[in-house]
PDB file of N, CA and C in Angstrom:
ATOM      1  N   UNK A   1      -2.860  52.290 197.482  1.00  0.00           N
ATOM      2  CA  UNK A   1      -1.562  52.925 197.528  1.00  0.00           C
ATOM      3  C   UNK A   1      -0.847  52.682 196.198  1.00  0.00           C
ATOM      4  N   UNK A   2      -0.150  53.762 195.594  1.00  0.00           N
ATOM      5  CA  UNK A   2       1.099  53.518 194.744  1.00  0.00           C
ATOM      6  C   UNK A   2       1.941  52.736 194.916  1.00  0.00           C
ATOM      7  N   UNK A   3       2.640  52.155 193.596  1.00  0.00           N
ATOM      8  CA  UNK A   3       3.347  51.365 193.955  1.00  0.00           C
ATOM      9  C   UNK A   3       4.841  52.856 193.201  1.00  0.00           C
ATOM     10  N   UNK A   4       4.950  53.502 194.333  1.00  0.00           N
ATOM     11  CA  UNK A   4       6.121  54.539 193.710  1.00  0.00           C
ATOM     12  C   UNK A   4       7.264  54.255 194.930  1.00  0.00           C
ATOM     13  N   UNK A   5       8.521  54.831 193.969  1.00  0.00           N
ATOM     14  CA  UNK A   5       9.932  54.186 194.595  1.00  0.00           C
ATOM     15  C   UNK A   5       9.769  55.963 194.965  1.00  0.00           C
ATOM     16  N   UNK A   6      10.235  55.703 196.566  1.00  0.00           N
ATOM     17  CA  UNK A   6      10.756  57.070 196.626  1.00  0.00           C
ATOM     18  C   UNK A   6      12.267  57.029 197.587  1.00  0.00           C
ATOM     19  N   UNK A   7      12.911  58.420 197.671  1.00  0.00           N
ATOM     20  CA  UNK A   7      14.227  58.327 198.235  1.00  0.00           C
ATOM     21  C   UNK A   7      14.336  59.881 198.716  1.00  0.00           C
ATOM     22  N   UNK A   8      15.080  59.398 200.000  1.00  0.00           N
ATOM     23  CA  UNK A   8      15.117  60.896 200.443  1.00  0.00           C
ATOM     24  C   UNK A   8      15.742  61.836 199.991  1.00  0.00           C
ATOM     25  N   UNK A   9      15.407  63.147 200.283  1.00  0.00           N
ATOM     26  CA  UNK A   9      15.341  64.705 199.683  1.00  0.00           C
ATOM     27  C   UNK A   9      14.737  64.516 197.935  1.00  0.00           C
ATOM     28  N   UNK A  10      14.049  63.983 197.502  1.00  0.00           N
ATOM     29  CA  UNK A  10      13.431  63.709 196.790  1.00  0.00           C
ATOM     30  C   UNK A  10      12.288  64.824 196.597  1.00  0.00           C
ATOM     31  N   UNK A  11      12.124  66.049 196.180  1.00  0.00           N
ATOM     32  CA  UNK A  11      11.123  67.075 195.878  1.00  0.00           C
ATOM     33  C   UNK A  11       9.979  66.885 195.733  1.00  0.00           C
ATOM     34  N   UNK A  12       9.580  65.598 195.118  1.00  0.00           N
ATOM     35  CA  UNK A  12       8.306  65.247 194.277  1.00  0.00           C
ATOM     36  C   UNK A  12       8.517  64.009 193.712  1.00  0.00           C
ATOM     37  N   UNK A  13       7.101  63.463 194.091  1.00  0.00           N
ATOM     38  CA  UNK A  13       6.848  61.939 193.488  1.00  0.00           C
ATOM     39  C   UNK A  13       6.767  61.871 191.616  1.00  0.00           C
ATOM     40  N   UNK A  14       6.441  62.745 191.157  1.00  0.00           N
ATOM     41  CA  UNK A  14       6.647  62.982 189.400  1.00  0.00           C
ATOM     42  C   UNK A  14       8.121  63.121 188.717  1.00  0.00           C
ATOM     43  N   UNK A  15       7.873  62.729 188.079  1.00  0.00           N
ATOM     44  CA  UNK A  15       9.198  62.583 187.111  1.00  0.00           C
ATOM     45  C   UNK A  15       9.571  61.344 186.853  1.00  0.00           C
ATOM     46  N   UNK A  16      11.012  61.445 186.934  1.00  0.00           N
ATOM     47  CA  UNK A  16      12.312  60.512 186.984  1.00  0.00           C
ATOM     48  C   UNK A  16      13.068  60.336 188.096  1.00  0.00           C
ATOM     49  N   UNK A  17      13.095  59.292 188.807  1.00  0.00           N
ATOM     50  CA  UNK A  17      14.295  59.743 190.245  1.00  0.00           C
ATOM     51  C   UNK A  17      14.973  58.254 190.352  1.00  0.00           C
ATOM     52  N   UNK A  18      16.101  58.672 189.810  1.00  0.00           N
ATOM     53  CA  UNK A  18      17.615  57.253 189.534  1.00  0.00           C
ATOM     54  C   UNK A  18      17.629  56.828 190.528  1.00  0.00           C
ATOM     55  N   UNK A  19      17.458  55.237 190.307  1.00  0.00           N
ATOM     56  CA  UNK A  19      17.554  54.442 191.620  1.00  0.00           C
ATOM     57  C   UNK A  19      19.180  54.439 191.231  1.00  0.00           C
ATOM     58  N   UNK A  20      19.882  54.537 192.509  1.00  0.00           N
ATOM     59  CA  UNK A  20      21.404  54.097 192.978  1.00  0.00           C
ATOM     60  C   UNK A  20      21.513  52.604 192.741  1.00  0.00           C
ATOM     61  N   UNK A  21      22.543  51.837 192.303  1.00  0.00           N
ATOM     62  CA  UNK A  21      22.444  50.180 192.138  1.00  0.00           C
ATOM     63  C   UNK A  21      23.129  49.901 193.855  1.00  0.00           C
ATOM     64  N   UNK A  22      23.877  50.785 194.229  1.00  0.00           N
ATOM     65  CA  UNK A  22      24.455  50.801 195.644  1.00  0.00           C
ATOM     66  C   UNK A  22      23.584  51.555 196.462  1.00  0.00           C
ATOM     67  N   UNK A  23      22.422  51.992 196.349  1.00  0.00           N
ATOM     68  CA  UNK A  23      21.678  52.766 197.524  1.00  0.00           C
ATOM     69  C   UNK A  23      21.974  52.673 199.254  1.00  0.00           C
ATOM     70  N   UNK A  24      22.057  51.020 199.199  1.00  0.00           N
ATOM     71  CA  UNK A  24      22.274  50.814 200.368  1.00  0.00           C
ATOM     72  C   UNK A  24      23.333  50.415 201.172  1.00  0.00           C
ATOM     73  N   UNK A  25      24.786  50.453 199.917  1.00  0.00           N
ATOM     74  CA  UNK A  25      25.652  50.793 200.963  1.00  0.00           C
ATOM     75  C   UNK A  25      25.848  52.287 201.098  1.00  0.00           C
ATOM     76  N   UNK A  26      25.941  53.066 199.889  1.00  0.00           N
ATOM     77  CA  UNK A  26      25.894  54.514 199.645  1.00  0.00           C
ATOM     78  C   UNK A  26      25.011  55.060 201.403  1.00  0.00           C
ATOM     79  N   UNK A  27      23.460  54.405 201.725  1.00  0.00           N
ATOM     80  CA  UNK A  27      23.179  54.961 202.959  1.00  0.00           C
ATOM     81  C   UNK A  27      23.712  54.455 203.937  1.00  0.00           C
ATOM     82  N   UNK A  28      24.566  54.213 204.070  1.00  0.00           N
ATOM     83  CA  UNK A  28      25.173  53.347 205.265  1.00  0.00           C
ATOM     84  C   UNK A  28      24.927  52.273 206.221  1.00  0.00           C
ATOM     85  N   UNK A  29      23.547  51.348 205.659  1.00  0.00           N
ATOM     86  CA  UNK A  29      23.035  50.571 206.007  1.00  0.00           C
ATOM     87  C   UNK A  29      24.083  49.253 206.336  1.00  0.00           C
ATOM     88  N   UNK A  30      24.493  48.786 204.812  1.00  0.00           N
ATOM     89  CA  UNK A  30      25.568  47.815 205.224  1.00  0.00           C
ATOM     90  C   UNK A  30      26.396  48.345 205.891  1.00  0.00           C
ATOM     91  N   UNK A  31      27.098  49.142 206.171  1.00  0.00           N
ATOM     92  CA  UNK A  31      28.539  49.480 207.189  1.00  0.00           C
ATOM     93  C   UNK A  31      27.723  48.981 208.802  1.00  0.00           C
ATOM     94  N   UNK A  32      26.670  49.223 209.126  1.00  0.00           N
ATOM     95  CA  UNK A  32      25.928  49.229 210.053  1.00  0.00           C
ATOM     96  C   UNK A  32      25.835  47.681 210.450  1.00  0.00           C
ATOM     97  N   UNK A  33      24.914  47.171 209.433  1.00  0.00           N
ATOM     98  CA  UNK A  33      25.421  45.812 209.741  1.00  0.00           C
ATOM     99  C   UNK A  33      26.618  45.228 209.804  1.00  0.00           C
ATOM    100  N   UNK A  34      27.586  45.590 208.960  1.00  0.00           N
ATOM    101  CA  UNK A  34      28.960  44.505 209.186  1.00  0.00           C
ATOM    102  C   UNK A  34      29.237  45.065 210.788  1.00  0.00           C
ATOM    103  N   UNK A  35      29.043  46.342 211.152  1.00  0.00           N
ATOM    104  CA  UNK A  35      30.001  46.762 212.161  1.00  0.00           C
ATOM    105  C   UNK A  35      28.850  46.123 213.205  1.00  0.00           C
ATOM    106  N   UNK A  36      27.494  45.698 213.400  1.00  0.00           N
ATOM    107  CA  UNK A  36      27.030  44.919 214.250  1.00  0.00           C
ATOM    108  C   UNK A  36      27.436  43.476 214.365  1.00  0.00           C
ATOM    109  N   UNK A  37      27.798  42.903 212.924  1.00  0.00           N
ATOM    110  CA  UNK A  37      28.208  41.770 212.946  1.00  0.00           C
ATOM    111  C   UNK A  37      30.038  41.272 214.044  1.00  0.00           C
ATOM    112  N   UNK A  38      30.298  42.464 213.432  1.00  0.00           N
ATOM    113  CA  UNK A  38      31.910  42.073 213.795  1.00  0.00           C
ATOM    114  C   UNK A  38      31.178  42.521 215.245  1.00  0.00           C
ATOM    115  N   UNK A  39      30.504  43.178 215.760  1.00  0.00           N
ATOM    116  CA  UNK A  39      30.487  43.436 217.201  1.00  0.00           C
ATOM    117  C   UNK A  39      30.431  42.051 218.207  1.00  0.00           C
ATOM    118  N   UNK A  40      29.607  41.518 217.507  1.00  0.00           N
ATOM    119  CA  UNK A  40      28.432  39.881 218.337  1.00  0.00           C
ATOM    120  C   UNK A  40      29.444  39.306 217.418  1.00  0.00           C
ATOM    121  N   UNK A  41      30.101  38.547 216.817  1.00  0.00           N
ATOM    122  CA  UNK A  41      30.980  37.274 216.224  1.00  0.00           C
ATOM    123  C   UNK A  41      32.512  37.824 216.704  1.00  0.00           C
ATOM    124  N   UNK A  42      33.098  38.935 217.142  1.00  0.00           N
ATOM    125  CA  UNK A  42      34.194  39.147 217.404  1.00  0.00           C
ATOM    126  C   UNK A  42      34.272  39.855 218.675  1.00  0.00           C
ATOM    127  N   UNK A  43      33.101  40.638 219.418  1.00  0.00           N
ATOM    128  CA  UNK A  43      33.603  41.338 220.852  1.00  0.00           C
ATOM    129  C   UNK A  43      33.974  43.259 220.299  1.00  0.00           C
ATOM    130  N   UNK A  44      34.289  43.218 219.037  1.00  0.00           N
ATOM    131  CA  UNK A  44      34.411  44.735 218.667  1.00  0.00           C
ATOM    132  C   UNK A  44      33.820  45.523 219.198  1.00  0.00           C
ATOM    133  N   UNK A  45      34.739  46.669 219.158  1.00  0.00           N
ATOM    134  CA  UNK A  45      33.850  47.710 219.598  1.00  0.00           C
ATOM    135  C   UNK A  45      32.901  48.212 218.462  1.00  0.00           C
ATOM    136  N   UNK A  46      31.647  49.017 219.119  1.00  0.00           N
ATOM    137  CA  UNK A  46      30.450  49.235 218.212  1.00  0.00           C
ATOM    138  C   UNK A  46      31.578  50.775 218.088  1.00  0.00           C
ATOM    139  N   UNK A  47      30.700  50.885 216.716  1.00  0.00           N
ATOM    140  CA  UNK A  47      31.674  52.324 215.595  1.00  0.00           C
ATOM    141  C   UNK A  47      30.705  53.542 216.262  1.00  0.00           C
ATOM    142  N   UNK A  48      29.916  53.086 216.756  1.00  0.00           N
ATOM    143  CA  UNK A  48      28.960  54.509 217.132  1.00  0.00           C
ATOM    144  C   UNK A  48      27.700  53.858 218.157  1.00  0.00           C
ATOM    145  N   UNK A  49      27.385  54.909 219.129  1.00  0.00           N
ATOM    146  CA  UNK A  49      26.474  54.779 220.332  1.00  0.00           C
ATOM    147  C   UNK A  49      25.563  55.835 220.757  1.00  0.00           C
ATOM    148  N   UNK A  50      25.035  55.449 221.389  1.00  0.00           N
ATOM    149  CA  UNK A  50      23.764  56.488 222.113  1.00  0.00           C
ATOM    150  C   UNK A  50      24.985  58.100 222.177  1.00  0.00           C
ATOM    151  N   UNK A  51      26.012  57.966 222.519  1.00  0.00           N
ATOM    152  CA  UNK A  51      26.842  59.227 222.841  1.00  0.00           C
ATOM    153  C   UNK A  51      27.050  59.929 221.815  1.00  0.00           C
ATOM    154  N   UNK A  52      27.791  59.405 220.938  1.00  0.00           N
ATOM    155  CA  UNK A  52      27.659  59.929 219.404  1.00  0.00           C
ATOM    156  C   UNK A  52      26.657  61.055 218.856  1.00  0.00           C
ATOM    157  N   UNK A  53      24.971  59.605 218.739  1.00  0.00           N
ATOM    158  CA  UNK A  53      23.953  60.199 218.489  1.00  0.00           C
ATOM    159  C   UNK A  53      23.370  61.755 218.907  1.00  0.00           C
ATOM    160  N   UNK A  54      23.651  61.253 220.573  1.00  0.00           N
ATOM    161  CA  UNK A  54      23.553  62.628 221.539  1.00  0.00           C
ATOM    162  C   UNK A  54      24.359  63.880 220.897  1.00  0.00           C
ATOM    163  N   UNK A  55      25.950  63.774 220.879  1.00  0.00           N
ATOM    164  CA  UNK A  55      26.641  64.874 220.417  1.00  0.00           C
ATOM    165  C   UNK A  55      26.154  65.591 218.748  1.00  0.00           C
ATOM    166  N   UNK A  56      25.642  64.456 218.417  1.00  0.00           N
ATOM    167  CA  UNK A  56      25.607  64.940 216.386  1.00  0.00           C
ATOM    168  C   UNK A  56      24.005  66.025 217.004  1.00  0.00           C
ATOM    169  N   UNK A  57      23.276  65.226 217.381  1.00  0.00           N
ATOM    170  CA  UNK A  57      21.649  66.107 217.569  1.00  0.00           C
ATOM    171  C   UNK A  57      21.924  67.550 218.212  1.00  0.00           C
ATOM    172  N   UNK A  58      22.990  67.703 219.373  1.00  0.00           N
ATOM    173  CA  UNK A  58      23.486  68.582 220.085  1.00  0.00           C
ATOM    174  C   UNK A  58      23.933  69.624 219.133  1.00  0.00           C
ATOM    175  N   UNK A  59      24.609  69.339 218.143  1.00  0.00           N
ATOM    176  CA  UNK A  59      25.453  69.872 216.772  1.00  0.00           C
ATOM    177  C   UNK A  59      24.488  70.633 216.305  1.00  0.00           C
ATOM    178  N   UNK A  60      23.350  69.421 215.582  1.00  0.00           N
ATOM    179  CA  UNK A  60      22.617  70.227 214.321  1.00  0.00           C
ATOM    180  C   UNK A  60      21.591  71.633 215.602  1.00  0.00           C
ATOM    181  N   UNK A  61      21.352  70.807 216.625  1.00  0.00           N
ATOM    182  CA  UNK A  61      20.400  71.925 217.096  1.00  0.00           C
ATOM    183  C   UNK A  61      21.427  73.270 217.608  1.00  0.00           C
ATOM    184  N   UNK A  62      22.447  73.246 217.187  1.00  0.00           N
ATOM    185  CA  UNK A  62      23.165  74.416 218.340  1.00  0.00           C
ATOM    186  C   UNK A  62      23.017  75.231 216.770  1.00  0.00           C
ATOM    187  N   UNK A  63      23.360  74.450 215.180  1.00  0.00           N
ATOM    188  CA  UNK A  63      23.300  75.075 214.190  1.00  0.00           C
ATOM    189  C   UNK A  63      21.903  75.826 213.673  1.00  0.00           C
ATOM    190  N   UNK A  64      20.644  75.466 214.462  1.00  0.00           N
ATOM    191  CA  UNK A  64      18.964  76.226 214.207  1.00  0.00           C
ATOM    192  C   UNK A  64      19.373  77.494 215.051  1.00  0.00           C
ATOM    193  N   UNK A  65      19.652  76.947 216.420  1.00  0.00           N
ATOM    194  CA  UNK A  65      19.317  77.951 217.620  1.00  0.00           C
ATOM    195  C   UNK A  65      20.525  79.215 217.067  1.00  0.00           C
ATOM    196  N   UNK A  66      21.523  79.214 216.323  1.00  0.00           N
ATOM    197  CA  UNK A  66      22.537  79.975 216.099  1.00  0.00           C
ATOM    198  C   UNK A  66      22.185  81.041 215.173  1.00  0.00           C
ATOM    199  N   UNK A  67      21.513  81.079 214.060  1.00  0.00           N
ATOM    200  CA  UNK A  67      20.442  82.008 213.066  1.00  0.00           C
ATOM    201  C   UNK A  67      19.884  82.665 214.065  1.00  0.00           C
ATOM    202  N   UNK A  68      18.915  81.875 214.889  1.00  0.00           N
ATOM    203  CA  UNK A  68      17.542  83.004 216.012  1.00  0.00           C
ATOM    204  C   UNK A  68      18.588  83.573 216.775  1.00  0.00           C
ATOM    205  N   UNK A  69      19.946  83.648 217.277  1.00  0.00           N
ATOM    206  CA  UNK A  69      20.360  84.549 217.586  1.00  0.00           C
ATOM    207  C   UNK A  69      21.041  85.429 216.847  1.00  0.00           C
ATOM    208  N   UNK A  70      20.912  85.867 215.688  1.00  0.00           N
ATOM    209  CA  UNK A  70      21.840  86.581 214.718  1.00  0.00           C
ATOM    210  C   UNK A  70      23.150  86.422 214.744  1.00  0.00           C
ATOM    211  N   UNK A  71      23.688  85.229 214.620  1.00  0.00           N
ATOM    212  CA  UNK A  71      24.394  84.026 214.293  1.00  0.00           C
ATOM    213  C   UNK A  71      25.649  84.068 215.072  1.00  0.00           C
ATOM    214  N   UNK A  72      25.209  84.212 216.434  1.00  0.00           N
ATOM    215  CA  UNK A  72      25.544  84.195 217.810  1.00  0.00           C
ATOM    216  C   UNK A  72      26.457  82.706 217.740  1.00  0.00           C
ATOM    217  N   UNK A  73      27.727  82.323 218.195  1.00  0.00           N
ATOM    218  CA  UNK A  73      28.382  81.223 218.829  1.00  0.00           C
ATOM    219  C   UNK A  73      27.367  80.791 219.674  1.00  0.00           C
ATOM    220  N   UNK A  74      26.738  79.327 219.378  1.00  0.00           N
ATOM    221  CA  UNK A  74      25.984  78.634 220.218  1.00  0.00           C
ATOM    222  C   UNK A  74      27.027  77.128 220.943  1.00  0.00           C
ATOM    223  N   UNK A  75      27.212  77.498 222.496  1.00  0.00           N
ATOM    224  CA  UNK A  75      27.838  76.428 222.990  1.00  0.00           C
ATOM    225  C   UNK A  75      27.148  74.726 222.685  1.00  0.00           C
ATOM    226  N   UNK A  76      28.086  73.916 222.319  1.00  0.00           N
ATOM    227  CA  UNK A  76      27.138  72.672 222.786  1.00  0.00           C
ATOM    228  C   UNK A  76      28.096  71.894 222.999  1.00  0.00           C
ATOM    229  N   UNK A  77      27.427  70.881 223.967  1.00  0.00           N
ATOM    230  CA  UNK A  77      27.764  70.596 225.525  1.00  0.00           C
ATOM    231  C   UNK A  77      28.071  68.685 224.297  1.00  0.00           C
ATOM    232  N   UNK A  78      29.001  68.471 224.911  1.00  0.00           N
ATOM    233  CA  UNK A  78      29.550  67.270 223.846  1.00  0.00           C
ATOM    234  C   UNK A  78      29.161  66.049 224.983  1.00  0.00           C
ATOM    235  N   UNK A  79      28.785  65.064 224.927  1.00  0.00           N
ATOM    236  CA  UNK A  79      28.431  63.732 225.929  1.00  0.00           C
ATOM    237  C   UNK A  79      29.766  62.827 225.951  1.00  0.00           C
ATOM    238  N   UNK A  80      30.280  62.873 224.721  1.00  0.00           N
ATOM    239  CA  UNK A  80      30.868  61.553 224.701  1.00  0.00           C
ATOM    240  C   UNK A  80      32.395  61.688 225.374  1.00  0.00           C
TER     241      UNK A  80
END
């Protein structure tokens, strides 16, 4: 295996592709952890849940299914 840095939407492993010095708060990794941390050391509420997740997936798929109908209002059904 390569030893190549890759990052998403990334076109192609050739070239040049700028590592971020913040990559990982930029992906929201740390926010994720602090907001698990403050959850378990303080009782907080978690910033996001299975419901969330549900409504965002609900979103992007109502935005595919909305094109195949010739860009028909597609209902979607919210969980949270």
């Amino acid at each position: 295996m390569l030893d190549v840095y890759l990052v998403e939407k990334t076109e192609t492993k050739q070239g040049w592709s700028s590592i971020s010095p913040d990559e990982g708060w930029f992906a929201g990794y740390q926010h994720e952890k602090d907001a698990f941390y403050r959850s378990a050391a303080y009782g907080e509420q978690i910033e996001s849940n299975s419901h969330l997740a549900a409504d965002v997936i609900a979103t992007i798929y109502a935005g595919y299914v909305s094109p195949e109908r010739n860009g028909a209002e597609v209902p979607v059904t919210i969980v949270s």
